[in-house]
Every structure is written in structure tokens, then in C-alpha cells.
PDB file of N, CA and C in Angstrom:
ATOM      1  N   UNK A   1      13.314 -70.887  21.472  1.00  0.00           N
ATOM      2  CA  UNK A   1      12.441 -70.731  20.325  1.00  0.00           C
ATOM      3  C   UNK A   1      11.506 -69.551  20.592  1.00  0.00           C
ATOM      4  N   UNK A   2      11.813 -68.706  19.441  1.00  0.00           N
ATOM      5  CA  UNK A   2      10.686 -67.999  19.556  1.00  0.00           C
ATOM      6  C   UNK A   2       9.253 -67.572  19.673  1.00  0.00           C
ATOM      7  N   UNK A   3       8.221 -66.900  19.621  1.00  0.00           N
ATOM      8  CA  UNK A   3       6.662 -67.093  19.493  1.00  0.00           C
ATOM      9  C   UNK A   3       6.649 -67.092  18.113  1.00  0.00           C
ATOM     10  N   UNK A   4       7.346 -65.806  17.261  1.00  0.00           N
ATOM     11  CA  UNK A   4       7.045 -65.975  15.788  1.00  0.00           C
ATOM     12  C   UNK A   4       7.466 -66.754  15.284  1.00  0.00           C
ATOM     13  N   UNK A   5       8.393 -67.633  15.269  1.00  0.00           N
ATOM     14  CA  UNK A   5       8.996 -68.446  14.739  1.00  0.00           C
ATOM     15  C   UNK A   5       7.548 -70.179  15.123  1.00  0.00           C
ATOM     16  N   UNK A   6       7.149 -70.060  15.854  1.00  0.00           N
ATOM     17  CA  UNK A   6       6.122 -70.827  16.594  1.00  0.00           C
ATOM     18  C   UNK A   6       4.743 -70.633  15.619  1.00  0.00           C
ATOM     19  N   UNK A   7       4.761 -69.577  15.461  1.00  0.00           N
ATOM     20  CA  UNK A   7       3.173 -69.087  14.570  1.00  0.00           C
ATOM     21  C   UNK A   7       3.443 -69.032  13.324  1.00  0.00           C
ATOM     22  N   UNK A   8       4.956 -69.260  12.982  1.00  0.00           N
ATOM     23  CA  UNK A   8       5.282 -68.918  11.190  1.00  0.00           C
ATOM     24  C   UNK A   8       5.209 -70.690  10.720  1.00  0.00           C
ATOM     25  N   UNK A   9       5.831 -71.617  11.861  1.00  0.00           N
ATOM     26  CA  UNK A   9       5.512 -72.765  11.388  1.00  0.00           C
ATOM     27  C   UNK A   9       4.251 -73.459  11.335  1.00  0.00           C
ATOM     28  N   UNK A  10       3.271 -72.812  12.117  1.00  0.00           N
ATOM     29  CA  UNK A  10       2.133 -73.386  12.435  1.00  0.00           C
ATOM     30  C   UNK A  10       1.440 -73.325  10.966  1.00  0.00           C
ATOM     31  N   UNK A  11       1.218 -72.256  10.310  1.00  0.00           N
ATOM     32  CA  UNK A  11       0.801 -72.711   8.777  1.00  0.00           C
ATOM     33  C   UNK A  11      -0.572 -71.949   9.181  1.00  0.00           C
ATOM     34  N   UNK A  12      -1.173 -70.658   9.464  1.00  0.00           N
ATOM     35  CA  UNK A  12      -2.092 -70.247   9.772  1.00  0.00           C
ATOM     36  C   UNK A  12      -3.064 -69.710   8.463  1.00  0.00           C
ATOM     37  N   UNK A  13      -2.073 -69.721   7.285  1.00  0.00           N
ATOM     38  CA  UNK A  13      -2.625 -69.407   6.217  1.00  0.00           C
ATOM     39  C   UNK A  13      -4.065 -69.769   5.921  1.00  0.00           C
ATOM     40  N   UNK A  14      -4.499 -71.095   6.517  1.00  0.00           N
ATOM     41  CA  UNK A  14      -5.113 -71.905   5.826  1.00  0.00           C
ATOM     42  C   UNK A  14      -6.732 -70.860   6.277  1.00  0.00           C
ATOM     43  N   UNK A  15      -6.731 -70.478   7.570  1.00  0.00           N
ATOM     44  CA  UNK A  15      -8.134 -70.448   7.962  1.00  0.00           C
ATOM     45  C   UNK A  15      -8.634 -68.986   7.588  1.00  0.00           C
ATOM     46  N   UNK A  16      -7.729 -67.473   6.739  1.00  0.00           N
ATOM     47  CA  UNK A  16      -8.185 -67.117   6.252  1.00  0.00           C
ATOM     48  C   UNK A  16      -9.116 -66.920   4.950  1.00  0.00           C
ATOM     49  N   UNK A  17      -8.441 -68.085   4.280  1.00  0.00           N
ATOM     50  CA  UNK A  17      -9.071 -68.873   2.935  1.00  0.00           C
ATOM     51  C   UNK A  17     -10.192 -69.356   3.294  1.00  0.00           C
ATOM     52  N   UNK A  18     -10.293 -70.440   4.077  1.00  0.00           N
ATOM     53  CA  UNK A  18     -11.567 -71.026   4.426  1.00  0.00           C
ATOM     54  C   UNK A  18     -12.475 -70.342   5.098  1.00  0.00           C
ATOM     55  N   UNK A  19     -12.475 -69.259   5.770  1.00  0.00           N
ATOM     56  CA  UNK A  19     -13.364 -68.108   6.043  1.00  0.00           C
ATOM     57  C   UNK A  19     -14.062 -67.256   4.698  1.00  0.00           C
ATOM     58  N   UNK A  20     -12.787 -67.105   3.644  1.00  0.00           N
ATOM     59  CA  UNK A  20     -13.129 -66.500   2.790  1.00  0.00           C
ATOM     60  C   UNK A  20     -14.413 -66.936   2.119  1.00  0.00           C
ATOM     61  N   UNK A  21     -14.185 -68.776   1.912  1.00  0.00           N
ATOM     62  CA  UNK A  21     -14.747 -69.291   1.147  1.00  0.00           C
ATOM     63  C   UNK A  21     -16.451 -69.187   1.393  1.00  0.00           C
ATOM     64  N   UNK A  22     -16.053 -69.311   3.007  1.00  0.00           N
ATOM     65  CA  UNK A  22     -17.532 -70.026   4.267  1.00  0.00           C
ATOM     66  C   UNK A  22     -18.087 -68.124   3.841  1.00  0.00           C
ATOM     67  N   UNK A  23     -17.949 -67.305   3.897  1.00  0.00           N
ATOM     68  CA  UNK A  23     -18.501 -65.979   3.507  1.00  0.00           C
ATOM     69  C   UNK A  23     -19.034 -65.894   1.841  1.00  0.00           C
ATOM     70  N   UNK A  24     -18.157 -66.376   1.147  1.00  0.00           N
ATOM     71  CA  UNK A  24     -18.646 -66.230  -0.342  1.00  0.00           C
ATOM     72  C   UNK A  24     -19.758 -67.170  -0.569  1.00  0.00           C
ATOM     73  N   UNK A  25     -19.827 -68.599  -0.085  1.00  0.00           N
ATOM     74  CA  UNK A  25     -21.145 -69.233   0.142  1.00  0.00           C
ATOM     75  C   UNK A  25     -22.287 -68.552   0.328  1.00  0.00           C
ATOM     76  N   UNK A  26     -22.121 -68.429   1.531  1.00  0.00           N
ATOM     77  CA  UNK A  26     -23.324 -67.419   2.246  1.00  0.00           C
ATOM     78  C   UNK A  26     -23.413 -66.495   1.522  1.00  0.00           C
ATOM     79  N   UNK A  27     -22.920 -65.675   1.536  1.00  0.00           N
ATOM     80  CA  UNK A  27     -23.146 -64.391   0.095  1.00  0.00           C
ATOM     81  C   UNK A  27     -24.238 -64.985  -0.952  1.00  0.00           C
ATOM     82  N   UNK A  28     -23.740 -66.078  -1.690  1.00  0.00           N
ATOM     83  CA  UNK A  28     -24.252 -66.752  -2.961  1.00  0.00           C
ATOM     84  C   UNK A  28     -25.732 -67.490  -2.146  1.00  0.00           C
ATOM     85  N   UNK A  29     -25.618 -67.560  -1.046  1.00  0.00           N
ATOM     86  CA  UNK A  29     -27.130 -68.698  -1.162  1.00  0.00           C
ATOM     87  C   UNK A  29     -27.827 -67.483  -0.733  1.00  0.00           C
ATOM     88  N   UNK A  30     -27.441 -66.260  -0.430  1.00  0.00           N
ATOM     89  CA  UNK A  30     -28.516 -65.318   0.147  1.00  0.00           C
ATOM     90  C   UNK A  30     -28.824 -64.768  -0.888  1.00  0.00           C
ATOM     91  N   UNK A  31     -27.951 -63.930  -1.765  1.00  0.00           N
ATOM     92  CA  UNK A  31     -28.629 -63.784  -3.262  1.00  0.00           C
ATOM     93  C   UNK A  31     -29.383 -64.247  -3.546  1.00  0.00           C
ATOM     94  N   UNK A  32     -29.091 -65.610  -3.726  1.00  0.00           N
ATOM     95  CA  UNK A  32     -30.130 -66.859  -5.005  1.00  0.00           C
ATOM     96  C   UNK A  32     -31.261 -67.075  -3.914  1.00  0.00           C
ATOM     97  N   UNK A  33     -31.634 -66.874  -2.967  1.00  0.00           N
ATOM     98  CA  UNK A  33     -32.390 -67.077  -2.306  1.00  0.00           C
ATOM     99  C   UNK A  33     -33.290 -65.413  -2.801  1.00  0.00           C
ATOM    100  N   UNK A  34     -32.955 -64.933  -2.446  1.00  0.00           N
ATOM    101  CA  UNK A  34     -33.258 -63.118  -2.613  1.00  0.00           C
ATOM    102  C   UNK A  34     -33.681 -63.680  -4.278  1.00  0.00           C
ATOM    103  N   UNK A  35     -33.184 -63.234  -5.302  1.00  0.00           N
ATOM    104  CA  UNK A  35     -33.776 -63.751  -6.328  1.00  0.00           C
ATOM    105  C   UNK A  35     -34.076 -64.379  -7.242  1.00  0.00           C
ATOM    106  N   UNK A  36     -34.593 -65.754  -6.689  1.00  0.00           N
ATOM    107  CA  UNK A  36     -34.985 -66.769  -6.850  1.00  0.00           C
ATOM    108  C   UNK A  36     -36.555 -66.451  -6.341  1.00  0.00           C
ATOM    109  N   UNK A  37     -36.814 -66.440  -4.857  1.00  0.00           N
ATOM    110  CA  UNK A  37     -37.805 -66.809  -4.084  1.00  0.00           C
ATOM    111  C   UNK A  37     -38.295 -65.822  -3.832  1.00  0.00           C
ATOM    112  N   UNK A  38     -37.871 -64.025  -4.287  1.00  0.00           N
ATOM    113  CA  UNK A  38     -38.661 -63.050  -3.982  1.00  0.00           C
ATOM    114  C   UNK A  38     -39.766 -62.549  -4.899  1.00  0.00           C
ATOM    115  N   UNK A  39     -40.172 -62.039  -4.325  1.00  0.00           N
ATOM    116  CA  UNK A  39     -41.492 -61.154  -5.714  1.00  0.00           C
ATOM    117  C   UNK A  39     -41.919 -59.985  -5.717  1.00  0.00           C
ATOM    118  N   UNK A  40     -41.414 -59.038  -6.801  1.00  0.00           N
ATOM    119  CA  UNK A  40     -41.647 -57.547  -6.648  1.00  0.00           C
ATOM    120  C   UNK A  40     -42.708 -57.208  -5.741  1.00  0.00           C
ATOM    121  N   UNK A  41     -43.951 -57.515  -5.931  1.00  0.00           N
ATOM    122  CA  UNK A  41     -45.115 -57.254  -5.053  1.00  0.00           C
ATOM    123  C   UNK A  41     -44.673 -57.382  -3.585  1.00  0.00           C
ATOM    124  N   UNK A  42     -44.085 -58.131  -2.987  1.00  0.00           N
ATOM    125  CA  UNK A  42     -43.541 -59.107  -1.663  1.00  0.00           C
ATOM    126  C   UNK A  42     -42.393 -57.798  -1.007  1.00  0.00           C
ATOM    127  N   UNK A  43     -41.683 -57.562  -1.985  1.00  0.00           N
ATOM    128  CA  UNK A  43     -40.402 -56.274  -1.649  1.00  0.00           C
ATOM    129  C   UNK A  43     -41.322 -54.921  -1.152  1.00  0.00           C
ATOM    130  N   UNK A  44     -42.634 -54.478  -1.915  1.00  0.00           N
ATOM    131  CA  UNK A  44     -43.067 -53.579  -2.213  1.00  0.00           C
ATOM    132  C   UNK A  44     -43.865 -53.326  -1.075  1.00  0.00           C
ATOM    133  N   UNK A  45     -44.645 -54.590  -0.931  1.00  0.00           N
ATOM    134  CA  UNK A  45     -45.333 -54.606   0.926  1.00  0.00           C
ATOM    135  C   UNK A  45     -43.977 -54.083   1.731  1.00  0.00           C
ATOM    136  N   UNK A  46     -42.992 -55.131   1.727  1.00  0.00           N
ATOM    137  CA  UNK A  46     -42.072 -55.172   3.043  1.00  0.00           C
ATOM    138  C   UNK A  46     -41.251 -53.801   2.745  1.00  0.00           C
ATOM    139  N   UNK A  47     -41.275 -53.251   1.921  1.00  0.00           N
ATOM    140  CA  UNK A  47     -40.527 -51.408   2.066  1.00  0.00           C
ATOM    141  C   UNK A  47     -41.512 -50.737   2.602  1.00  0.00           C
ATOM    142  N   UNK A  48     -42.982 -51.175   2.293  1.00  0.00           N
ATOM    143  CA  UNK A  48     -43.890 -50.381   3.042  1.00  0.00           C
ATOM    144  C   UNK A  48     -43.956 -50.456   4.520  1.00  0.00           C
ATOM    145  N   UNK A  49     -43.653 -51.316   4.815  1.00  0.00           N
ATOM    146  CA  UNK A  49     -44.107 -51.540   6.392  1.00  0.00           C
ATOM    147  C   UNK A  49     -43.354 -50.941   7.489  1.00  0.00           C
ATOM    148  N   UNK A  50     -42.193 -50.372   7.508  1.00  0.00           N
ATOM    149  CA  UNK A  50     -41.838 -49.246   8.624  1.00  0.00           C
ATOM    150  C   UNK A  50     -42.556 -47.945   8.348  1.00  0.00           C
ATOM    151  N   UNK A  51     -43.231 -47.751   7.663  1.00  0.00           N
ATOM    152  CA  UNK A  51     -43.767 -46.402   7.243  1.00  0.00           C
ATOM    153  C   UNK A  51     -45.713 -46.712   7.092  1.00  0.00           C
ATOM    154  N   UNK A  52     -45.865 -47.770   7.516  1.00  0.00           N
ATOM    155  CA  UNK A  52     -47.106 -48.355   7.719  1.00  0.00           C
ATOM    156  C   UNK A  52     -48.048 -47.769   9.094  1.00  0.00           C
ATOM    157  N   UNK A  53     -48.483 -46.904   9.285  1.00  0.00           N
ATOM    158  CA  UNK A  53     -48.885 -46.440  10.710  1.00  0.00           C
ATOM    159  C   UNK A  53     -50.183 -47.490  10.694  1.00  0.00           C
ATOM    160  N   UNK A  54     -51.209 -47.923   9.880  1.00  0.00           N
ATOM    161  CA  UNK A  54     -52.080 -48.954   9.830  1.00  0.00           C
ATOM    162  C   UNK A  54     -51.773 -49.817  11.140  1.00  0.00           C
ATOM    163  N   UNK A  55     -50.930 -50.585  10.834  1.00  0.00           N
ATOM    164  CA  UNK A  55     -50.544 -52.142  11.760  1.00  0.00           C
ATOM    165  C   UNK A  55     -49.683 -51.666  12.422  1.00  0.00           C
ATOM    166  N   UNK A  56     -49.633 -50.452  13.010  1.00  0.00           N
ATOM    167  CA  UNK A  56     -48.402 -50.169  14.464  1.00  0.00           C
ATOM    168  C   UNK A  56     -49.162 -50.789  15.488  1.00  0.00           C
ATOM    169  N   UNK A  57     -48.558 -51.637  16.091  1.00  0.00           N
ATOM    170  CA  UNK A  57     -49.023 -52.768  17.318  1.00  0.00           C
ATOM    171  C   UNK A  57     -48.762 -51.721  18.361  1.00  0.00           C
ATOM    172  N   UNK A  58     -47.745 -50.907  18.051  1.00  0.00           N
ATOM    173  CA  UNK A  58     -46.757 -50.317  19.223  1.00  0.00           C
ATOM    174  C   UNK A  58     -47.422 -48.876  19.718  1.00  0.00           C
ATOM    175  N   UNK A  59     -48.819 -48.574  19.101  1.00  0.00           N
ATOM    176  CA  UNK A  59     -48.876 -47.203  19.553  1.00  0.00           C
ATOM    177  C   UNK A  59     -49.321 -46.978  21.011  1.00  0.00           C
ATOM    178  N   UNK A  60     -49.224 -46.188  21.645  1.00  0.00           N
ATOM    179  CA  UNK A  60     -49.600 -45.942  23.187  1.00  0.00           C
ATOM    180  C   UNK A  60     -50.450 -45.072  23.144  1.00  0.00           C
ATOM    181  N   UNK A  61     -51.870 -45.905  23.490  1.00  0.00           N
ATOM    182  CA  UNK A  61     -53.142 -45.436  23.520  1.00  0.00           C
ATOM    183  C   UNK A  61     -53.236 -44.373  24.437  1.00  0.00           C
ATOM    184  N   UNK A  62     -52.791 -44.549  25.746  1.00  0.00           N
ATOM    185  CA  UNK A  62     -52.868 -43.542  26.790  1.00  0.00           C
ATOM    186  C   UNK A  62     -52.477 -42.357  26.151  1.00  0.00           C
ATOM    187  N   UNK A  63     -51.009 -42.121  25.736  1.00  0.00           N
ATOM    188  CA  UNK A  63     -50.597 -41.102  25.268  1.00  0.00           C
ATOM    189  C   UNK A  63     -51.413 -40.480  23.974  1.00  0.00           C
ATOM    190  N   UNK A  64     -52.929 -41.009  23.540  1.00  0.00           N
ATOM    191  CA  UNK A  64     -53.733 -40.415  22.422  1.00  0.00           C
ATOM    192  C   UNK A  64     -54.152 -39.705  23.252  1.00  0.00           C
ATOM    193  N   UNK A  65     -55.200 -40.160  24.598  1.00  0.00           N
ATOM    194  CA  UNK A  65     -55.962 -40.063  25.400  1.00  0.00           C
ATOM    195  C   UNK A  65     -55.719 -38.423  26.179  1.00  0.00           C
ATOM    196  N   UNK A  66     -54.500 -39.172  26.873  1.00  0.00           N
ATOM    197  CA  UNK A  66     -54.153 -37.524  27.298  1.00  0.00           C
ATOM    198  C   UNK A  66     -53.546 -36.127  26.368  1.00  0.00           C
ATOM    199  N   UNK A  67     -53.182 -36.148  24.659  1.00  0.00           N
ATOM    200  CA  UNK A  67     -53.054 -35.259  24.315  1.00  0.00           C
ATOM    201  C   UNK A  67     -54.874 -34.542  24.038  1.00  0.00           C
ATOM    202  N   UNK A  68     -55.857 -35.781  23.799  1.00  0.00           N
ATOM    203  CA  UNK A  68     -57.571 -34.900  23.517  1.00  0.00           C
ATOM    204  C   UNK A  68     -57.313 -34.185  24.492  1.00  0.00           C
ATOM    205  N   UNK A  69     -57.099 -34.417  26.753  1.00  0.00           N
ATOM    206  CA  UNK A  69     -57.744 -33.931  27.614  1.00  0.00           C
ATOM    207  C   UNK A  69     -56.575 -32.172  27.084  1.00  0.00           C
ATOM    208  N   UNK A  70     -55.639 -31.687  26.687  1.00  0.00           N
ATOM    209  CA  UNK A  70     -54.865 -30.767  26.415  1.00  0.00           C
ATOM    210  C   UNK A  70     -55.777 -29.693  25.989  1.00  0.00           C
TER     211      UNK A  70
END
């Protein structure tokens, strides 16, 4: 007996479907979640905030310090 003949009876069809399905879910509850529960104002902060120098936690003070002594 062969391997393909082994994997053609096995019936593998099934678990690309049910992947399909388990993805189109998720798709749909992230949408309806997205807009349902969002709020223009809410989007408008959170596009702002990589471009926010205000609340950078991350800046390195030293490196202010030593460009003044320059």
C-alpha cells in the first residue's frame, strides 16, 4: 500500500473547511467588535499616539544631556 493511497483514504478534506470556518468567525467577531465598541474620538487618540512625543516613556534623558554639553 501506498502513502497516497493512505492520505487519499484518510478524508483530509475536512480540516481545511473547518479552518476556513474557525478564520471567518474570528474575522466576524473582530469587525463587530471594531464597530460596535469603537468610537471615532477613541481611533483618533490611538492614530495619534505613535506620533505623540508628549507621553514617550522611552526617551533617553542622558542622550538630551550630552547633546546641551556639544
Amino acid at each position: 500500500m501506498k502513502l497516497s493511497d493512505i492520505m487519499s483514504a484518510a478524508n483530509l478534506t475536512v480540516y481545511p473547511r473547518i479552518a476556513l470556518i474557525l478564520f471567518l468567525l474570528a474575522f466576524i467577531v473582530v469587525v463587530a467588535r471594531l464597530l460596535l465598541f469603537g468610537s471615532p474620538a477613541k481611533w483618533k487618540h490611538d492614530a495619534s499616539l505613535p506620533l505623540d512625543d508628549v507621553n514617550d516613556r522611552f526617551v533617553n534623558k542622558s542622550r538630551k544631556d550630552s547633546s546641551d554639553d556639544a
